[in-house]
C-alpha atoms as a PDB file:
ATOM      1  CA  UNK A   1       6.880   5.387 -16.401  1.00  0.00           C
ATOM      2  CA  UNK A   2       3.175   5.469 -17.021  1.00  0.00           C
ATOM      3  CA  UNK A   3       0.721   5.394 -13.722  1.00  0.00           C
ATOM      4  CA  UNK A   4      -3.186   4.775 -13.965  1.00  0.00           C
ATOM      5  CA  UNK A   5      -5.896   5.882 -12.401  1.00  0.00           C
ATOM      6  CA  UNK A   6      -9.131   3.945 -11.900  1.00  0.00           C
ATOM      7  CA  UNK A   7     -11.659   5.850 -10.580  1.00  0.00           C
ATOM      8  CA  UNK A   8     -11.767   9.591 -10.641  1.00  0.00           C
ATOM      9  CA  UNK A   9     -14.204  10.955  -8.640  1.00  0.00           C
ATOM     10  CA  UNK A  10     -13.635  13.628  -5.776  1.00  0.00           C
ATOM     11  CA  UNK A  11     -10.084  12.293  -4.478  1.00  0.00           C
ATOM     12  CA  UNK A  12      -9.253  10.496  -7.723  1.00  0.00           C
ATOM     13  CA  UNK A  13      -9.894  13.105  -9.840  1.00  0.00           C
ATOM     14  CA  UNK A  14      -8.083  15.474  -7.037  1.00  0.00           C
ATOM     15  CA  UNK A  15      -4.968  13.506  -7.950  1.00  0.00           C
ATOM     16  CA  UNK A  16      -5.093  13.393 -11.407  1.00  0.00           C
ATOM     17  CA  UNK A  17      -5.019  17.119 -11.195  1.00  0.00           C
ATOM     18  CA  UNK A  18      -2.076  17.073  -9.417  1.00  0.00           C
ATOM     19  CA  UNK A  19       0.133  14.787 -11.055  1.00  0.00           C
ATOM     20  CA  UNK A  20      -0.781  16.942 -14.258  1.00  0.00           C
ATOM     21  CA  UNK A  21       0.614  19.937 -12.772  1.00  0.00           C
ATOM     22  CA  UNK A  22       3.153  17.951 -11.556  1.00  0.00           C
ATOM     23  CA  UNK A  23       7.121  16.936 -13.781  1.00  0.00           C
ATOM     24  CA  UNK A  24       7.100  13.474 -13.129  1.00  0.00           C
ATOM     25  CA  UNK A  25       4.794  12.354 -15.780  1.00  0.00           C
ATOM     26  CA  UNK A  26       4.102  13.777 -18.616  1.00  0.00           C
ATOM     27  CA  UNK A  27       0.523  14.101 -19.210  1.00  0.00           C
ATOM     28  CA  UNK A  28       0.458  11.720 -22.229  1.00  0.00           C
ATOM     29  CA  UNK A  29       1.786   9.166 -19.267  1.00  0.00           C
ATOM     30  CA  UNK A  30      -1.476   9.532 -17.389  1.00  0.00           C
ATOM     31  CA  UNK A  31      -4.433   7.574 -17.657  1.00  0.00           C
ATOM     32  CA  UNK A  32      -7.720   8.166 -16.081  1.00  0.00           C
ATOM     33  CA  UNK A  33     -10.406   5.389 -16.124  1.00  0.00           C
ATOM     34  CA  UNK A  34     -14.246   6.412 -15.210  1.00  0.00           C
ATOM     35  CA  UNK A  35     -17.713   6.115 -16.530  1.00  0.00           C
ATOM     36  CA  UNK A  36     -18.515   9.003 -16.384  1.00  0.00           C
ATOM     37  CA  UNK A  37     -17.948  10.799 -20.135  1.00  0.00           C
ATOM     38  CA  UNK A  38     -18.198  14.551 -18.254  1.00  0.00           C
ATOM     39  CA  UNK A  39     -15.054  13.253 -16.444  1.00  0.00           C
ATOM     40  CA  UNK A  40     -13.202  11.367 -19.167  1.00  0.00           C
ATOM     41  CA  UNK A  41     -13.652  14.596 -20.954  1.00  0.00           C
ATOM     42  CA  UNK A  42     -12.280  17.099 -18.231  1.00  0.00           C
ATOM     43  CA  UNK A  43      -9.220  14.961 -18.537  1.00  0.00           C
ATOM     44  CA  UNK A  44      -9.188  14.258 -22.356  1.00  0.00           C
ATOM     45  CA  UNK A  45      -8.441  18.185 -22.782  1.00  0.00           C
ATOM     46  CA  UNK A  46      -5.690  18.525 -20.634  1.00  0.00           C
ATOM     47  CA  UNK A  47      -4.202  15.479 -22.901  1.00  0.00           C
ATOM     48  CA  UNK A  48      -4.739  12.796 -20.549  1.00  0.00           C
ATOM     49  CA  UNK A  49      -5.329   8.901 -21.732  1.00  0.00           C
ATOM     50  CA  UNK A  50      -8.693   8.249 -21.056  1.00  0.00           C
ATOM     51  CA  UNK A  51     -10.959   4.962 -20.781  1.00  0.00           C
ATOM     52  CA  UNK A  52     -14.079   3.959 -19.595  1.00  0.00           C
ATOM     53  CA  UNK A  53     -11.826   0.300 -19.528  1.00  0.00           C
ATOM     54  CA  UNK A  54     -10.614  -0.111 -16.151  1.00  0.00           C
ATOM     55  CA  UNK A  55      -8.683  -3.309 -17.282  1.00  0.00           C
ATOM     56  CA  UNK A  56      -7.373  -1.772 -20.165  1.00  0.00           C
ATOM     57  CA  UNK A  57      -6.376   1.297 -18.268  1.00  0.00           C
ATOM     58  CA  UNK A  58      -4.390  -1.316 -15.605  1.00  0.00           C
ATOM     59  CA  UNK A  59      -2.342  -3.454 -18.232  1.00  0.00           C
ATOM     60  CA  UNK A  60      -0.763  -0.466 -19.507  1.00  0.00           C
ATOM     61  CA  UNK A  61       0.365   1.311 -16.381  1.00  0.00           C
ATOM     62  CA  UNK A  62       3.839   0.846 -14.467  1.00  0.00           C
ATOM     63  CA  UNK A  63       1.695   2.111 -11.002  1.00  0.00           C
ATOM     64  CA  UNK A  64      -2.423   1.460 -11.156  1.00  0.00           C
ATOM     65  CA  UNK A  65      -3.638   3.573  -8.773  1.00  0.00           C
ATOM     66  CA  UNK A  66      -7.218   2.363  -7.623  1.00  0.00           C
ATOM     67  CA  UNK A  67      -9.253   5.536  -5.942  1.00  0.00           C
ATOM     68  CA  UNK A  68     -12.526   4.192  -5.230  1.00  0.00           C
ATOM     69  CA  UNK A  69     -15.063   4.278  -2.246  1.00  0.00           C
ATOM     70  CA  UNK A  70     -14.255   1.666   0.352  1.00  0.00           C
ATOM     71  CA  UNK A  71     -16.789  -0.765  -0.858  1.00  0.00           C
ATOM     72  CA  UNK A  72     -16.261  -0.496  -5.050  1.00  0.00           C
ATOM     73  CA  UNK A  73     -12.302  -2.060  -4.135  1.00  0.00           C
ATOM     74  CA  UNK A  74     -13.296  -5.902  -4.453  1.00  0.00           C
ATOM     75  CA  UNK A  75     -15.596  -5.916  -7.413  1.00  0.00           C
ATOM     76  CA  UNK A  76     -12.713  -3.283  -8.954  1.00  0.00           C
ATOM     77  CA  UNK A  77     -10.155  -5.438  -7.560  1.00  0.00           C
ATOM     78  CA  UNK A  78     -11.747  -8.499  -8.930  1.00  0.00           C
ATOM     79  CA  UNK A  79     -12.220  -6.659 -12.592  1.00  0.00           C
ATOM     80  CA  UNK A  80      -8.201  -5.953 -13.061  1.00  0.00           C
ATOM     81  CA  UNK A  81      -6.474  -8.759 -11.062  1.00  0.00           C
ATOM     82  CA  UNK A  82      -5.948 -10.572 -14.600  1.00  0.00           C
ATOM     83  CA  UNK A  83      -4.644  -7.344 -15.721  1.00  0.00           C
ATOM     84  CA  UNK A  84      -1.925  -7.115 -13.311  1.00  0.00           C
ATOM     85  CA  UNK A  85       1.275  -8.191 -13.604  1.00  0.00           C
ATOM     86  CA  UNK A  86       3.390  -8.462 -10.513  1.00  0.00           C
ATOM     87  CA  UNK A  87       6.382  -8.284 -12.148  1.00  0.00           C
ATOM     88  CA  UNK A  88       6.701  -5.450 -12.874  1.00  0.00           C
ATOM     89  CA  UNK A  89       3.816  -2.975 -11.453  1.00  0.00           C
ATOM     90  CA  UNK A  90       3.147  -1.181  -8.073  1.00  0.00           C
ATOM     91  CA  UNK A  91      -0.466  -0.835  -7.024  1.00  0.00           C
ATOM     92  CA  UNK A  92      -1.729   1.618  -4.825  1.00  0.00           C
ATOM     93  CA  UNK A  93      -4.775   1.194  -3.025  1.00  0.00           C
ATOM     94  CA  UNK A  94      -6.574   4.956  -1.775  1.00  0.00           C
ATOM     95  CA  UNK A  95      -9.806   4.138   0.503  1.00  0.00           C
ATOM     96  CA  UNK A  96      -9.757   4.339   3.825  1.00  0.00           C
ATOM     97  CA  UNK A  97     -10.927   1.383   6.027  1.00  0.00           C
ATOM     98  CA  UNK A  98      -9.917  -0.922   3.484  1.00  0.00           C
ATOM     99  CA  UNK A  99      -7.166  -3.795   5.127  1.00  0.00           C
ATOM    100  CA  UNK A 100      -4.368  -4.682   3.107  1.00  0.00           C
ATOM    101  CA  UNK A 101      -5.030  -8.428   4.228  1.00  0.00           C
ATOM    102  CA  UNK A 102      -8.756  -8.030   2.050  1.00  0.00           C
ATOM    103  CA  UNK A 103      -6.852  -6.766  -0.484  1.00  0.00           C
ATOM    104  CA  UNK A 104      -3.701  -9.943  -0.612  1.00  0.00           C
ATOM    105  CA  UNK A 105      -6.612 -12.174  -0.506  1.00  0.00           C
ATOM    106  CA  UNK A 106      -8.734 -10.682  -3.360  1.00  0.00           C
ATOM    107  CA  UNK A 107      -6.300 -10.586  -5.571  1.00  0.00           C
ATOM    108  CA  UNK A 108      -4.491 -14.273  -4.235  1.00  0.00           C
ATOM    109  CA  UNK A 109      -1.248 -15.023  -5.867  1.00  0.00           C
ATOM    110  CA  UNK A 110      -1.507 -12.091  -8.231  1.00  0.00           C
ATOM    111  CA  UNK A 111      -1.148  -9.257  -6.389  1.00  0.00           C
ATOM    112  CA  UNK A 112       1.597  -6.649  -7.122  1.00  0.00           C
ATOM    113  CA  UNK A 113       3.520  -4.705  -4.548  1.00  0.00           C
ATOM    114  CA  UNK A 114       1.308  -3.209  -2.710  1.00  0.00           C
ATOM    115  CA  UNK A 115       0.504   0.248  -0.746  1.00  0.00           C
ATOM    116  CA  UNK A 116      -2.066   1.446   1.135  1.00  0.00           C
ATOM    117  CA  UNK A 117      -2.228   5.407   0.441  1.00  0.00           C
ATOM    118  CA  UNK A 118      -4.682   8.061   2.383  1.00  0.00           C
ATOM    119  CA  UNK A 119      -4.224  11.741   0.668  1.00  0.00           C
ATOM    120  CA  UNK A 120      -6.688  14.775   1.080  1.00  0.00           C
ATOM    121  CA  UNK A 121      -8.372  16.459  -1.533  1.00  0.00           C
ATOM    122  CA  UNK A 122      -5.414  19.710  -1.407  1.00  0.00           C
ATOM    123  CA  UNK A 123      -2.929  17.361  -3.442  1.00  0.00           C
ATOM    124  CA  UNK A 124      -5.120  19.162  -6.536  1.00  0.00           C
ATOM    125  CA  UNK A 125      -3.072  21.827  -5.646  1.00  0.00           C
ATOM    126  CA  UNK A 126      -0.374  19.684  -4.363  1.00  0.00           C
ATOM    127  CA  UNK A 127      -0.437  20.231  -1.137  1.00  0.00           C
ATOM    128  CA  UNK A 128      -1.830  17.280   0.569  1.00  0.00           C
ATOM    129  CA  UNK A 129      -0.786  15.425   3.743  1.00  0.00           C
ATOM    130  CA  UNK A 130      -0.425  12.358   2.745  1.00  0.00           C
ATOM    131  CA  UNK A 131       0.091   9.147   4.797  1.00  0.00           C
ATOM    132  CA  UNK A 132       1.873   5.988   2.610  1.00  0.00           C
ATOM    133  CA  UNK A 133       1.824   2.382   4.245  1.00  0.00           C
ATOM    134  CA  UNK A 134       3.961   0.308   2.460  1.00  0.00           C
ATOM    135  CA  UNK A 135       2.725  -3.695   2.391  1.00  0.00           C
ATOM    136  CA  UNK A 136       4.825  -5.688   0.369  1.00  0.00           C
ATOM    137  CA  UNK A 137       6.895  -3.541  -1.151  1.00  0.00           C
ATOM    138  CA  UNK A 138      11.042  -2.481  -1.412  1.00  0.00           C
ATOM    139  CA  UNK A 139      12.556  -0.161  -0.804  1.00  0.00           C
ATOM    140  CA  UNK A 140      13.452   1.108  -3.833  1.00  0.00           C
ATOM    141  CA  UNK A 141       9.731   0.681  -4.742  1.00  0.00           C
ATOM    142  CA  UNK A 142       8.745   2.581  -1.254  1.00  0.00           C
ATOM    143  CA  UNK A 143      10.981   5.376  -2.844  1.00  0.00           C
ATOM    144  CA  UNK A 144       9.102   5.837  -5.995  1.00  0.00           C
ATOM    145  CA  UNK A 145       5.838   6.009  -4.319  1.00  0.00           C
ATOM    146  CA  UNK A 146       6.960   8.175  -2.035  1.00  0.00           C
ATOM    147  CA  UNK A 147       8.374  11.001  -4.468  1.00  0.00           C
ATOM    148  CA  UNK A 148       5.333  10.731  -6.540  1.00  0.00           C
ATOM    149  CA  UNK A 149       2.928  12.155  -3.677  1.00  0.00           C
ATOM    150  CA  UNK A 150       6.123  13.776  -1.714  1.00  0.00           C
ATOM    151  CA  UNK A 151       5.715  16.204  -4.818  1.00  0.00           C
ATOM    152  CA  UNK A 152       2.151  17.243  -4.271  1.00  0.00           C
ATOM    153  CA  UNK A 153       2.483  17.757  -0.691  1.00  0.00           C
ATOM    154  CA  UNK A 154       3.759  16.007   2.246  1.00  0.00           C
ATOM    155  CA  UNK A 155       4.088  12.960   2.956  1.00  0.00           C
ATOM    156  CA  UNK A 156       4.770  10.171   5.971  1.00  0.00           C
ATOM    157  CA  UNK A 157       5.342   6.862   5.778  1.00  0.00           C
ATOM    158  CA  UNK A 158       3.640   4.822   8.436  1.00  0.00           C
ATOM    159  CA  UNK A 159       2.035   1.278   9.294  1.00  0.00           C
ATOM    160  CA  UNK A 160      -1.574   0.199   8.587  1.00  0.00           C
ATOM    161  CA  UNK A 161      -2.327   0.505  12.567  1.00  0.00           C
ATOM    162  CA  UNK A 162      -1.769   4.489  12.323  1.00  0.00           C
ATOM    163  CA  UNK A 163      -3.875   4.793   8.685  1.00  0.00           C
ATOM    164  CA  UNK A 164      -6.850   5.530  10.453  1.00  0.00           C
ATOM    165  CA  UNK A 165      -5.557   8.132  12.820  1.00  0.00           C
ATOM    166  CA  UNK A 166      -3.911   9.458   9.739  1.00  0.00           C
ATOM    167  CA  UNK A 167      -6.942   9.940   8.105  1.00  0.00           C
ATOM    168  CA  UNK A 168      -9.188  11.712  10.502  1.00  0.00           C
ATOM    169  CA  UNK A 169      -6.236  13.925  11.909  1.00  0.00           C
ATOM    170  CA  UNK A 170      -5.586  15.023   7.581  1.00  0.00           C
ATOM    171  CA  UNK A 171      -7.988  13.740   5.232  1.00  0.00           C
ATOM    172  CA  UNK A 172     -11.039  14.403   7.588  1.00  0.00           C
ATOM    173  CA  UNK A 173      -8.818  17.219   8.875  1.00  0.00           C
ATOM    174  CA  UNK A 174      -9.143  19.253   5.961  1.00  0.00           C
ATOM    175  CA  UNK A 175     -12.904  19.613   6.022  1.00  0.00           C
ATOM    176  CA  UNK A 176     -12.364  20.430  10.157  1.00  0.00           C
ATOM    177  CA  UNK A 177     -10.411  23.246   9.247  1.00  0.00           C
ATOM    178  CA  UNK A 178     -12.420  24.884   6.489  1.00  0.00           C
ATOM    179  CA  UNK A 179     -15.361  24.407   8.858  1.00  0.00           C
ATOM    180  CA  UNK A 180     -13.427  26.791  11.010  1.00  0.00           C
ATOM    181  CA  UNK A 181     -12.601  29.101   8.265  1.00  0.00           C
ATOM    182  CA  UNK A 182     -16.196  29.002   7.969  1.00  0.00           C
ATOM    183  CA  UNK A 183     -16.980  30.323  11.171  1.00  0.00           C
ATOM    184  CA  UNK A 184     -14.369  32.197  11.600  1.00  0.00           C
ATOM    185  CA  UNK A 185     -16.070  34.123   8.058  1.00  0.00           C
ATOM    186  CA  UNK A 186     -18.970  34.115   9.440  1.00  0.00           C
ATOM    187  CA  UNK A 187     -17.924  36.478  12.172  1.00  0.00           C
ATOM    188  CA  UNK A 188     -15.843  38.420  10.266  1.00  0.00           C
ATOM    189  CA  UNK A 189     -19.603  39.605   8.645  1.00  0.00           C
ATOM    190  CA  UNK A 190     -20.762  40.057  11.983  1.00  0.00           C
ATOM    191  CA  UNK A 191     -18.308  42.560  12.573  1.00  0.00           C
ATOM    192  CA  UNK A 192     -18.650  44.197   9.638  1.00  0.00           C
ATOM    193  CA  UNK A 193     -16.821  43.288   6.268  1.00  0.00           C
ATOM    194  CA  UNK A 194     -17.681  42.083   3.188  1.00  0.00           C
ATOM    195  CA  UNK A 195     -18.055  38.148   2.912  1.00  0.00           C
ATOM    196  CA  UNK A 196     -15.663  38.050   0.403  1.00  0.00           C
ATOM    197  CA  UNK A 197     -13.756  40.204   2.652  1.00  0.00           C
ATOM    198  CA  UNK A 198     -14.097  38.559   5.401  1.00  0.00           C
ATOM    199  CA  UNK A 199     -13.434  34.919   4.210  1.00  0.00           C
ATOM    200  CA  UNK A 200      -9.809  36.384   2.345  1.00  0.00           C
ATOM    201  CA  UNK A 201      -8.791  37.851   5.475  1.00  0.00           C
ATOM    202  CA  UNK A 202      -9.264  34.346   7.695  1.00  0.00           C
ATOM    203  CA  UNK A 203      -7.862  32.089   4.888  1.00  0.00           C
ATOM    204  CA  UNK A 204      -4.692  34.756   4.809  1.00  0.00           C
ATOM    205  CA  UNK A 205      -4.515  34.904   8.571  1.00  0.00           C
ATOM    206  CA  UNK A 206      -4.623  30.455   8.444  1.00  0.00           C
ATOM    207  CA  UNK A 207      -1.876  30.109   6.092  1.00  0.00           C
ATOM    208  CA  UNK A 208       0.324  32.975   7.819  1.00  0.00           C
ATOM    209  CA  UNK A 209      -0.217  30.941  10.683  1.00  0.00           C
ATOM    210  CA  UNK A 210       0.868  27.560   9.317  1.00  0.00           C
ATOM    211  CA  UNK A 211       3.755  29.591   7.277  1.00  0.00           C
ATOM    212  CA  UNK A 212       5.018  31.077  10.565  1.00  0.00           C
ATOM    213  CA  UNK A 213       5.091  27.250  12.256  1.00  0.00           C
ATOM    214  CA  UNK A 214       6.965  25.986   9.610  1.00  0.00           C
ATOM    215  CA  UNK A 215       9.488  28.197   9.148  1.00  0.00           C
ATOM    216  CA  UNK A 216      10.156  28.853  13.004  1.00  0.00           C
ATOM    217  CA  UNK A 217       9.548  25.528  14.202  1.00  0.00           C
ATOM    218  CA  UNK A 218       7.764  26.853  17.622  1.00  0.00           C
ATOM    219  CA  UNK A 219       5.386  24.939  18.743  1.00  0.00           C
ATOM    220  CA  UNK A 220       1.397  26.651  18.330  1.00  0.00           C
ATOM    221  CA  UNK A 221       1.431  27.881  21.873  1.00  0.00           C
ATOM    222  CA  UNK A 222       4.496  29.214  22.132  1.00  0.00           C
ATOM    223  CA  UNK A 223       3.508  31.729  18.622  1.00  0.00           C
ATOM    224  CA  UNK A 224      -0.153  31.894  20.886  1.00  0.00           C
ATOM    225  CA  UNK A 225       2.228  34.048  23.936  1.00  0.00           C
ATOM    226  CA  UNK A 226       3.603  36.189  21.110  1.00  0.00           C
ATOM    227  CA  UNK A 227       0.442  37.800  20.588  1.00  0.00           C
ATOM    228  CA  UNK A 228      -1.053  37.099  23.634  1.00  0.00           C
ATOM    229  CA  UNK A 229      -0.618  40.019  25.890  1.00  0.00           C
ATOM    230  CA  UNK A 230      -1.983  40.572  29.731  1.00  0.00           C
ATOM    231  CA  UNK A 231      -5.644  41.662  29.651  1.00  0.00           C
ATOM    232  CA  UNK A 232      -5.208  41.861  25.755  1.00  0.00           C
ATOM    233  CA  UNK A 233      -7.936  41.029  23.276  1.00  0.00           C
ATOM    234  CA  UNK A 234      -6.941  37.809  21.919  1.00  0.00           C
ATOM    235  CA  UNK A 235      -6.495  36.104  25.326  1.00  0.00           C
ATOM    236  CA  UNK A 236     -10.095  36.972  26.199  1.00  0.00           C
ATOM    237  CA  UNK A 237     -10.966  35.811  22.750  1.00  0.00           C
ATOM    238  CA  UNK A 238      -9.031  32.626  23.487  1.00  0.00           C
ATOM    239  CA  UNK A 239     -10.795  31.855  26.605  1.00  0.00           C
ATOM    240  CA  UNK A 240     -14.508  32.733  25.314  1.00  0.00           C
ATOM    241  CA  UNK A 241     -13.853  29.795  22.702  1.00  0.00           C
ATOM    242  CA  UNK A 242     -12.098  27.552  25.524  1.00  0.00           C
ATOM    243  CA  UNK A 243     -15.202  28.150  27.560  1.00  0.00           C
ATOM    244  CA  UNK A 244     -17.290  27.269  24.923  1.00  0.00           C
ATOM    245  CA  UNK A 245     -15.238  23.753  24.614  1.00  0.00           C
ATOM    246  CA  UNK A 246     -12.917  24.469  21.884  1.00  0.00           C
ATOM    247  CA  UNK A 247      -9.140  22.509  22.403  1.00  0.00           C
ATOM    248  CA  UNK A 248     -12.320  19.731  23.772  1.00  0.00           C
ATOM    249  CA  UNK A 249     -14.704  20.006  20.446  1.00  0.00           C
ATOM    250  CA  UNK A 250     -11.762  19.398  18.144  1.00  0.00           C
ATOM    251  CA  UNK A 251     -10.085  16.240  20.258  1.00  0.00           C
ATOM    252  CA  UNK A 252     -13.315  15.020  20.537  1.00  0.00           C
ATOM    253  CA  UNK A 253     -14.219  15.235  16.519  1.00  0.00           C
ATOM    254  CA  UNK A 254     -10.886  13.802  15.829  1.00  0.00           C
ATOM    255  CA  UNK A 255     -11.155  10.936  17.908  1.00  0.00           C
ATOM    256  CA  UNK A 256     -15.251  10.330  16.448  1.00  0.00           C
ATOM    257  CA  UNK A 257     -13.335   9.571  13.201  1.00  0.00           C
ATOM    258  CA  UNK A 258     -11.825   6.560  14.644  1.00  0.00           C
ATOM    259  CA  UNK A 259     -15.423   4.961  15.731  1.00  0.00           C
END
């Protein structure tokens, strides 16, 4: 099985990384397609196929994979759909705001099985959230789409209604939560470490966290009462951020994502 991918720039390249450190293809079976030569050549030494051909790049793939920004889709769309063969590929579509009725009518009667896919730029180190929409598709075909991302991270299968909830709550939610590693660094300085320091300890405290969750199952503020004790530090740490609009701040930024 060979899978393309057209368009490697910040998420596109993110995935190529992953698959490559990935089993299910072997890295002879990948094929990146980009202008840019400083890209094609990042990818050319890990052993890679490499193009600057995006049609070429989409007649030789089993799955073309088209990761470009929301407004690139048509004219790329437009450049491959003779390339396609319905037959026998799967295309994946990865922009956000991009309807799947745009994309059946761009590409007319020639248009593949089809998913809309919304990762985050951790399924480099393949450990994305990543939300799968299946169009037309089977379910054998949902299958293979689904263990290709299920093995660089996690994955959910949902309709096109939820895709945009999807992506603010994981794709935009990514960058919400290193902003609050961020901060959190940032005060680790002010009281007195290292920056280095400082940032290892938060990023080890975040993943404890989210290792703790998974493995227990409790919900957050159930673990929050386990270290929460009467007149205790963390409780008036807790309610200096609540006062300062925290649980609000975060709901709020979430739901901007959706304007």
């Amino acid at each position: 099985m060979k899978i393309a991918i057209i368009g490697a720039g910040a998420m596109g390249g993110a995935t190529v990384e992953g698959l490559v450190k990935g089993q299910l293809f072997k890295n002879d079976e990948i094929t990146v397609s980009d202008p840019s030569q400083k890209v094609l050549d990042k990818f050319m030494a890990l052993g890679v196929s490499v193009t600057t051909d995006n049609r070429l790049a989409a007649e030789t793939a089993d799955i073309v994979c088209v990761v470009v920004k929301p407004w690139l889709v048509e004219p790329v769309l437009d450049e491959i759909r003779n390339s396609l063969t319905p037959s026998r590929q799967i295309l994946i579509v990865i922009a956000a705001g991009v309807p799947s009725a745009s994309i059946r009518g761009w590409l007319a009667d020639n248009c593949p099985p089809l998913f809309l896919v919304i990762p985050n730029i951790a399924i480099a180190e393949q450990q994305s959230m990543t939300f799968i929409v299946p169009v037309i598709a089977s379910v054998e075909q949902t299958t293979t789409v689904k263990s290709i991302f299920d093995e660089m991270g996690s994955t959910l299968i949902t309709d096109e209604q939820h895709l945009a909830a999807g992506t603010t709550l994981a794709s935009c939610g990514i960058a919400y939560a290193m902003r609050y590693i961020r901060a959190a660094a940032e005060g680790g300085v002010e009281l007195g470490f290292k920056a280095d320091d400082a940032k290892q300890i938060v990023m080890q405290t975040v993943e404890g966290a989210v290792k703790l969750l998974a493995s227990t199952g409790m919900h957050p503020e159930e673990a929050i009462d386990l270290v929460t004790t009467p007149g205790g530090v963390t409780i008036k740490g807790l309610n200096e951020m609540e006062h300062a609009g925290f649980t609000s701040a975060v709901i709020c930024g979430l739901k901007a994502g959706l304007k």
